[in-house]
N, C-alpha and C. Protein backbone atom coordinates (compact mmCIF):
# COMPACT_ATOMS: atom_id res chain seq x y z
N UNK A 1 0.84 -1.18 0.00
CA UNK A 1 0.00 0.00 0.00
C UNK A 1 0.89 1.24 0.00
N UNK A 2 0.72 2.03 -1.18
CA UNK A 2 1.44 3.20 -0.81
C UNK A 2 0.82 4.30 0.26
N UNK A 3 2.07 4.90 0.21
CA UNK A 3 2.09 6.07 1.81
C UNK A 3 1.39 7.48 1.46
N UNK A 4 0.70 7.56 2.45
CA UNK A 4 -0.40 9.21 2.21
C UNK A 4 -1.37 8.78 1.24
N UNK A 5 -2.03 7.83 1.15
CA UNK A 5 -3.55 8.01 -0.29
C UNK A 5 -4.34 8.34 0.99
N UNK A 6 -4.73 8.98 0.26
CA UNK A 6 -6.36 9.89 0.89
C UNK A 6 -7.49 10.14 -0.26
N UNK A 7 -8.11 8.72 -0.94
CA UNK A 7 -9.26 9.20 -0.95
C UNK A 7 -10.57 10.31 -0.91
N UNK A 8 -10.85 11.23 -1.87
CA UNK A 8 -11.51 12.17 -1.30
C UNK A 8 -13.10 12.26 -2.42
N UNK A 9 -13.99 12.64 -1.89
CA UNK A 9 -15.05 12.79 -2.88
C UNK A 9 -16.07 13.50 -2.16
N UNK A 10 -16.87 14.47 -3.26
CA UNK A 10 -17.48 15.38 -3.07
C UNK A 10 -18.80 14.77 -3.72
N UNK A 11 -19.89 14.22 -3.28
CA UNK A 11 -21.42 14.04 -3.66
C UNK A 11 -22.30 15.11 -2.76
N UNK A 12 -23.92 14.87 -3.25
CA UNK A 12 -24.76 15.30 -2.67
C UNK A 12 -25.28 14.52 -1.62
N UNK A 13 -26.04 14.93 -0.70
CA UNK A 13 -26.51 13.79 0.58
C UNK A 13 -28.22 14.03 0.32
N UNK A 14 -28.68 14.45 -0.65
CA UNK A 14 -29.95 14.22 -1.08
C UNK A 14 -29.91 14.61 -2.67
N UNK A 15 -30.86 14.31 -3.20
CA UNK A 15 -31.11 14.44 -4.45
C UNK A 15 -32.68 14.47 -4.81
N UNK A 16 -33.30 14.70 -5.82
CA UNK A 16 -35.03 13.88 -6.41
C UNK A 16 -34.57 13.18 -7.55
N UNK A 17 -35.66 12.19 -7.43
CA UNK A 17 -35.71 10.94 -8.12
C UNK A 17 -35.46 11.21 -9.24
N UNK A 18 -34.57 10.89 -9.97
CA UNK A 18 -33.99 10.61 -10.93
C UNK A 18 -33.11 11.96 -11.58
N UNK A 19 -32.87 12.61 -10.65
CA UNK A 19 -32.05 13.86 -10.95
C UNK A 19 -30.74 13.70 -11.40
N UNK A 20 -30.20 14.38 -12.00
CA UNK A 20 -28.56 14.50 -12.51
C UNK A 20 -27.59 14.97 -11.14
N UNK A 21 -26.62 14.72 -11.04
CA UNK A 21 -25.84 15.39 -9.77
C UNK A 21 -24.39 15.23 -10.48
N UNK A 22 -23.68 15.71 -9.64
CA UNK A 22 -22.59 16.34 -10.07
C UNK A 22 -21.64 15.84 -9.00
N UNK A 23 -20.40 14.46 -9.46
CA UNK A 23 -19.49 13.70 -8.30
C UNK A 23 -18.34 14.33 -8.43
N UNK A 24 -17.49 14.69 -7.74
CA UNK A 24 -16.27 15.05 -7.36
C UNK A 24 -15.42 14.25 -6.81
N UNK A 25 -14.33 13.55 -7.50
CA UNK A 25 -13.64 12.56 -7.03
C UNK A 25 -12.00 12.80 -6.94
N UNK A 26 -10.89 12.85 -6.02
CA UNK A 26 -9.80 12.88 -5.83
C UNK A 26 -9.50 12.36 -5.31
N UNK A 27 -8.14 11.73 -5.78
CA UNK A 27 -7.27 10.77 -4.63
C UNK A 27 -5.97 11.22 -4.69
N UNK A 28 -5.31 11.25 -3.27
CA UNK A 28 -4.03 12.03 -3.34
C UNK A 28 -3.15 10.78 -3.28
N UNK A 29 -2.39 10.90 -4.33
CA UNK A 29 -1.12 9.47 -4.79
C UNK A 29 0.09 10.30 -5.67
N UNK A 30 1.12 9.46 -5.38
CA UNK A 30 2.28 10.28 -5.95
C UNK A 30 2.34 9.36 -6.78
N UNK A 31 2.00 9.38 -7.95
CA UNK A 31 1.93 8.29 -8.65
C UNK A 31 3.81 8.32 -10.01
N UNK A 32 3.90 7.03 -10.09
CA UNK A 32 5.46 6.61 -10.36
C UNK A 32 5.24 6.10 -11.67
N UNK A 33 5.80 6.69 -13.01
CA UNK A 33 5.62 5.89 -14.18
C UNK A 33 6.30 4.48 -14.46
N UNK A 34 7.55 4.20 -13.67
CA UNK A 34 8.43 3.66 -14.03
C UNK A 34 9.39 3.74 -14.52
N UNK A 35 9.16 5.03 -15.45
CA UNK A 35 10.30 5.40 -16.09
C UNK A 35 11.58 6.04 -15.74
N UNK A 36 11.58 6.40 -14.33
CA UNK A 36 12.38 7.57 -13.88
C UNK A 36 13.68 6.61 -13.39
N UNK A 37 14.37 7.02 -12.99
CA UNK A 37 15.35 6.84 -11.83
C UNK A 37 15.81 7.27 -10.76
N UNK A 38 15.88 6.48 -9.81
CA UNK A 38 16.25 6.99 -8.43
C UNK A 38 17.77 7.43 -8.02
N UNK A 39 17.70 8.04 -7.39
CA UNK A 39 19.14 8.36 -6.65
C UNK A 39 20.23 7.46 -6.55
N UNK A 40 20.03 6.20 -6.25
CA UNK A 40 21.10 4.88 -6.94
C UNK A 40 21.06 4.41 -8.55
N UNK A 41 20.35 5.14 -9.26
CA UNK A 41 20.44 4.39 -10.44
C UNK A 41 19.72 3.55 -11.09
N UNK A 42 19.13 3.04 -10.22
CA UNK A 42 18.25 2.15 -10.82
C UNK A 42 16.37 2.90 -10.94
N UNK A 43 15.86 2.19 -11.60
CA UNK A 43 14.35 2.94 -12.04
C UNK A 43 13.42 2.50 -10.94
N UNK A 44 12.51 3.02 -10.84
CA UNK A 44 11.88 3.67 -9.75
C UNK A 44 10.35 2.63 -9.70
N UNK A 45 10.20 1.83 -9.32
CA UNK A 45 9.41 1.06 -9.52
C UNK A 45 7.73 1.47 -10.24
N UNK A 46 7.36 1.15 -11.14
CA UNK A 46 6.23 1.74 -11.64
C UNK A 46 5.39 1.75 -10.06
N UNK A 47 4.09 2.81 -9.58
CA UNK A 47 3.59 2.76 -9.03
C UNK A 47 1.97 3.77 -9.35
N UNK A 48 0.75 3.69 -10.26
CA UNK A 48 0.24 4.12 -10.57
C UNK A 48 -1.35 3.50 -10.21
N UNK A 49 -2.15 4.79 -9.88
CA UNK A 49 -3.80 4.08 -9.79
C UNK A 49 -4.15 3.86 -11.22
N UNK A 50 -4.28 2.71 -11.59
CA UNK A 50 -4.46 2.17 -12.82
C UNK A 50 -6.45 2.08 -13.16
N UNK A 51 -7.30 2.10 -12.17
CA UNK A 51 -8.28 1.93 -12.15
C UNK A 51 -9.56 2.31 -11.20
N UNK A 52 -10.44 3.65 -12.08
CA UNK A 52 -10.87 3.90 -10.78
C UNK A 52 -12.58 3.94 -11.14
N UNK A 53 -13.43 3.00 -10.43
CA UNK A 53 -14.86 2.87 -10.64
C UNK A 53 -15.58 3.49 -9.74
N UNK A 54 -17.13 3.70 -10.40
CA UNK A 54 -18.05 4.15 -9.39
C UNK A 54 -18.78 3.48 -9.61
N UNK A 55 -19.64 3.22 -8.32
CA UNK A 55 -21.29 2.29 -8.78
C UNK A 55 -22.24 2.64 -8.17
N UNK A 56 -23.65 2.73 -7.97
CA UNK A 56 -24.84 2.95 -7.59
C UNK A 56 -25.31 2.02 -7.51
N UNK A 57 -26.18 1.84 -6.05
CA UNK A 57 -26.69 0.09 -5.41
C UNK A 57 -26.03 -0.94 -6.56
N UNK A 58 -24.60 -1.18 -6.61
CA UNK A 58 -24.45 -2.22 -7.40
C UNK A 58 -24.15 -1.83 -8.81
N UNK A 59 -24.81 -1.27 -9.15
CA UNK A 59 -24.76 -0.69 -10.64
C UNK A 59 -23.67 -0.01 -10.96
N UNK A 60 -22.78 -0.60 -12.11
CA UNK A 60 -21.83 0.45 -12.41
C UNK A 60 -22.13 1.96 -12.81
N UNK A 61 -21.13 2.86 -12.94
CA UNK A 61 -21.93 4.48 -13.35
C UNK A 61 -20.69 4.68 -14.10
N UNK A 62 -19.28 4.46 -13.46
CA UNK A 62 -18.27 4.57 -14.34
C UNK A 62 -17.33 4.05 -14.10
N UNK A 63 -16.00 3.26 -15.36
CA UNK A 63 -15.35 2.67 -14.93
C UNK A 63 -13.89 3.21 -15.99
N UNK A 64 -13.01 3.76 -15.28
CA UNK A 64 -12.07 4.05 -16.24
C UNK A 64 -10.65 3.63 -15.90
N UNK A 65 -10.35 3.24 -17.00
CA UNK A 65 -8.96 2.43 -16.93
C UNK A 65 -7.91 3.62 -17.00
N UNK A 66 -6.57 3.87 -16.01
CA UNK A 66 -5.84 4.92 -16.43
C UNK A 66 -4.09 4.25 -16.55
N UNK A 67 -3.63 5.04 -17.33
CA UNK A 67 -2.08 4.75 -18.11
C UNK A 67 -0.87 5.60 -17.55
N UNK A 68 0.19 5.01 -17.48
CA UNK A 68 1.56 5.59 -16.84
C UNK A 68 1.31 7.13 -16.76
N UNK A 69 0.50 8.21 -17.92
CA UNK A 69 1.05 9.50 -18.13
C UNK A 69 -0.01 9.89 -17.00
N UNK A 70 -0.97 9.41 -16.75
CA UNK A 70 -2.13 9.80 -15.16
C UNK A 70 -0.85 10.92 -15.01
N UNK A 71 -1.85 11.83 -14.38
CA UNK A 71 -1.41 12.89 -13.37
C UNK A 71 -1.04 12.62 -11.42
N UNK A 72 -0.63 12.98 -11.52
CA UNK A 72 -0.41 12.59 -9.73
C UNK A 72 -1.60 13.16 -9.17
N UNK A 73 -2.33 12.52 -7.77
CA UNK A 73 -4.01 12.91 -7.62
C UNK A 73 -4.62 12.91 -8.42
N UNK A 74 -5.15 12.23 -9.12
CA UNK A 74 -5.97 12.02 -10.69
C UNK A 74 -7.42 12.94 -9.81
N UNK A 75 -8.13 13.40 -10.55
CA UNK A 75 -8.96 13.73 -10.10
C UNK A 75 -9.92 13.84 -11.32
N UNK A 76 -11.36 13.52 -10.34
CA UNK A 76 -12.52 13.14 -11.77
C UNK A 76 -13.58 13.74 -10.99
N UNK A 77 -14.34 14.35 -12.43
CA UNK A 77 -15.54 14.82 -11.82
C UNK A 77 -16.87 14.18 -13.34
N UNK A 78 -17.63 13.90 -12.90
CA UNK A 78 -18.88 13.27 -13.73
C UNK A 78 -20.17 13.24 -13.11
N UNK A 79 -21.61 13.19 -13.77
CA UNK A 79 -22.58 13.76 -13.93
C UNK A 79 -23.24 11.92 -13.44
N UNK A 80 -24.42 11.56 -12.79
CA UNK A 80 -24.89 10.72 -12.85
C UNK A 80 -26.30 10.85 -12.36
N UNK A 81 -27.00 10.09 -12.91
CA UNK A 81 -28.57 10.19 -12.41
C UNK A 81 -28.90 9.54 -10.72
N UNK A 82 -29.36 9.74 -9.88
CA UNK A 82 -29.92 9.29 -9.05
C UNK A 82 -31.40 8.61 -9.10
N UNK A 83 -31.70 7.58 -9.44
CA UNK A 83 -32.87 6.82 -9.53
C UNK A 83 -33.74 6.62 -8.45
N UNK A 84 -33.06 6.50 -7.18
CA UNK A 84 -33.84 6.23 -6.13
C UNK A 84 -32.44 6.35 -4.54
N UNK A 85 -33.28 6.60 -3.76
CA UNK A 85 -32.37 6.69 -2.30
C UNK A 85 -31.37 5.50 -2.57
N UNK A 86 -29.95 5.81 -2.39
CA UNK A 86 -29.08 4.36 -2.42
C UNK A 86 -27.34 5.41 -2.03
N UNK A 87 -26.52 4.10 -2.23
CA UNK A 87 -25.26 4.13 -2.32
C UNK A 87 -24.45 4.41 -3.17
N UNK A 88 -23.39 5.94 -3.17
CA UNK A 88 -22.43 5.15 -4.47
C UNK A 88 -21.29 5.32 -4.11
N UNK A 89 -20.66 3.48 -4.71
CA UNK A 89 -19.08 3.57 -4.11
C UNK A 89 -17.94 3.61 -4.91
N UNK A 90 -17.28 4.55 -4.40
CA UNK A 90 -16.15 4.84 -5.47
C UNK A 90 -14.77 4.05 -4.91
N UNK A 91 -13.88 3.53 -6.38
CA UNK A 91 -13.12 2.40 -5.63
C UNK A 91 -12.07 2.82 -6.96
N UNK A 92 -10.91 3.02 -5.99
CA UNK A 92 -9.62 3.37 -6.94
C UNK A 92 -8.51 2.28 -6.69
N UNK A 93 -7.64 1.92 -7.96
CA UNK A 93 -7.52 0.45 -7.82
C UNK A 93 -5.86 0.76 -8.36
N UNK A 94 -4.89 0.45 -7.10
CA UNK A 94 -3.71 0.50 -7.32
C UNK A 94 -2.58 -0.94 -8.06
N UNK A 95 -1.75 -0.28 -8.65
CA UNK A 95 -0.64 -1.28 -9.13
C UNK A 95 0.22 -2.33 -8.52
N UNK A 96 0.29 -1.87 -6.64
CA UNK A 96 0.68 -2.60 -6.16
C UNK A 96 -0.39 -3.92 -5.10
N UNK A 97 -1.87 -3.65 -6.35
CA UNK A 97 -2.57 -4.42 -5.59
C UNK A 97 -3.97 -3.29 -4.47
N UNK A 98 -3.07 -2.57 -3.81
CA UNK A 98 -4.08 -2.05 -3.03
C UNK A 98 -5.47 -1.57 -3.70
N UNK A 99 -6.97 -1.40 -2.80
CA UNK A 99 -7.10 -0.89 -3.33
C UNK A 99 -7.83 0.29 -2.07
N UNK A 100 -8.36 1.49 -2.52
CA UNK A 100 -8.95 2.42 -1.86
C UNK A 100 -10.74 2.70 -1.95
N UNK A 101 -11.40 3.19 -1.19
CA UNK A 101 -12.55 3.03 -1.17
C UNK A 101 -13.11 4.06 -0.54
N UNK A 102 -14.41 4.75 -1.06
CA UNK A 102 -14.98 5.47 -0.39
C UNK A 102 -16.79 5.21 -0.73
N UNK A 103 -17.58 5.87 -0.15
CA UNK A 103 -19.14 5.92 -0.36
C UNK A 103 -19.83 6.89 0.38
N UNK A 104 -20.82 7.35 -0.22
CA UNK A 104 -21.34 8.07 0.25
C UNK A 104 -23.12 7.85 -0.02
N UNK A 105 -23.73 8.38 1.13
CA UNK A 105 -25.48 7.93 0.68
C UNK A 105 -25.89 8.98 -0.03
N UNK A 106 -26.86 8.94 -1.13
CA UNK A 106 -27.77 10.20 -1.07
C UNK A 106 -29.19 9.35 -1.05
N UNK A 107 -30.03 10.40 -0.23
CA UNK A 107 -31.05 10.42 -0.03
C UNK A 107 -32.25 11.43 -0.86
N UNK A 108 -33.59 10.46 -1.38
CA UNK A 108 -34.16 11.28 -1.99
C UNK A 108 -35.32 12.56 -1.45
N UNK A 109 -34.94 13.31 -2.12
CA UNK A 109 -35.94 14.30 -0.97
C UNK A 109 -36.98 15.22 -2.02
């Protein structure tokens, strides 16, 4: 598991039925292409969030695969409908295996 991920996301905690909303997603990672080299010489072990999904009760909403040039803290923001009171969990999926997780409820009002 790398050191300092912090997970972060910005949803609504209510919504109406079947409304559009607006997710805010960041994760703080120093992310490592591989390509570099370290201070002894040798290259720097790739270390990148390669994969980061969202889902609603179960349901995927989005799933995007990301590549060595990712930015460090990738950060995503996207639009999704709310159908009914539920869960959505966002899950960012590291190279060395780990992975990170967050959720949040909205409620319909």
């Amino acid at each position: 598991m790398a050191d300092g991920v912090k997970p972060r996301v910005k949803a609504p905690k209510q919504a109406a039925a079947g409304e559009v909303v607006t997710m805010k997603c960041l994760i703080s990672h120093n992310m490592e292409s591989g390509q570099r080299k370290g201070s002894d010489g040798n290259k720097i072990p790739r270390s990148i969030i390669n994969r980061f999904t969202c889902e609603f009760n179960g349901k995927m909403v989005i799933d995007v695969a990301m590549e060595p040039a990712i930015s460090t803290n990738p950060y995503f923001q996207f639009d999704a409908t709310v159908p009914e009171a539920g869960e959505f969990k966002f899950t960012w999926y590291d190279d060395d295996g780990s992975v990170y997780e967050d959720s949040k409820k909205v409620a319909i009002g």
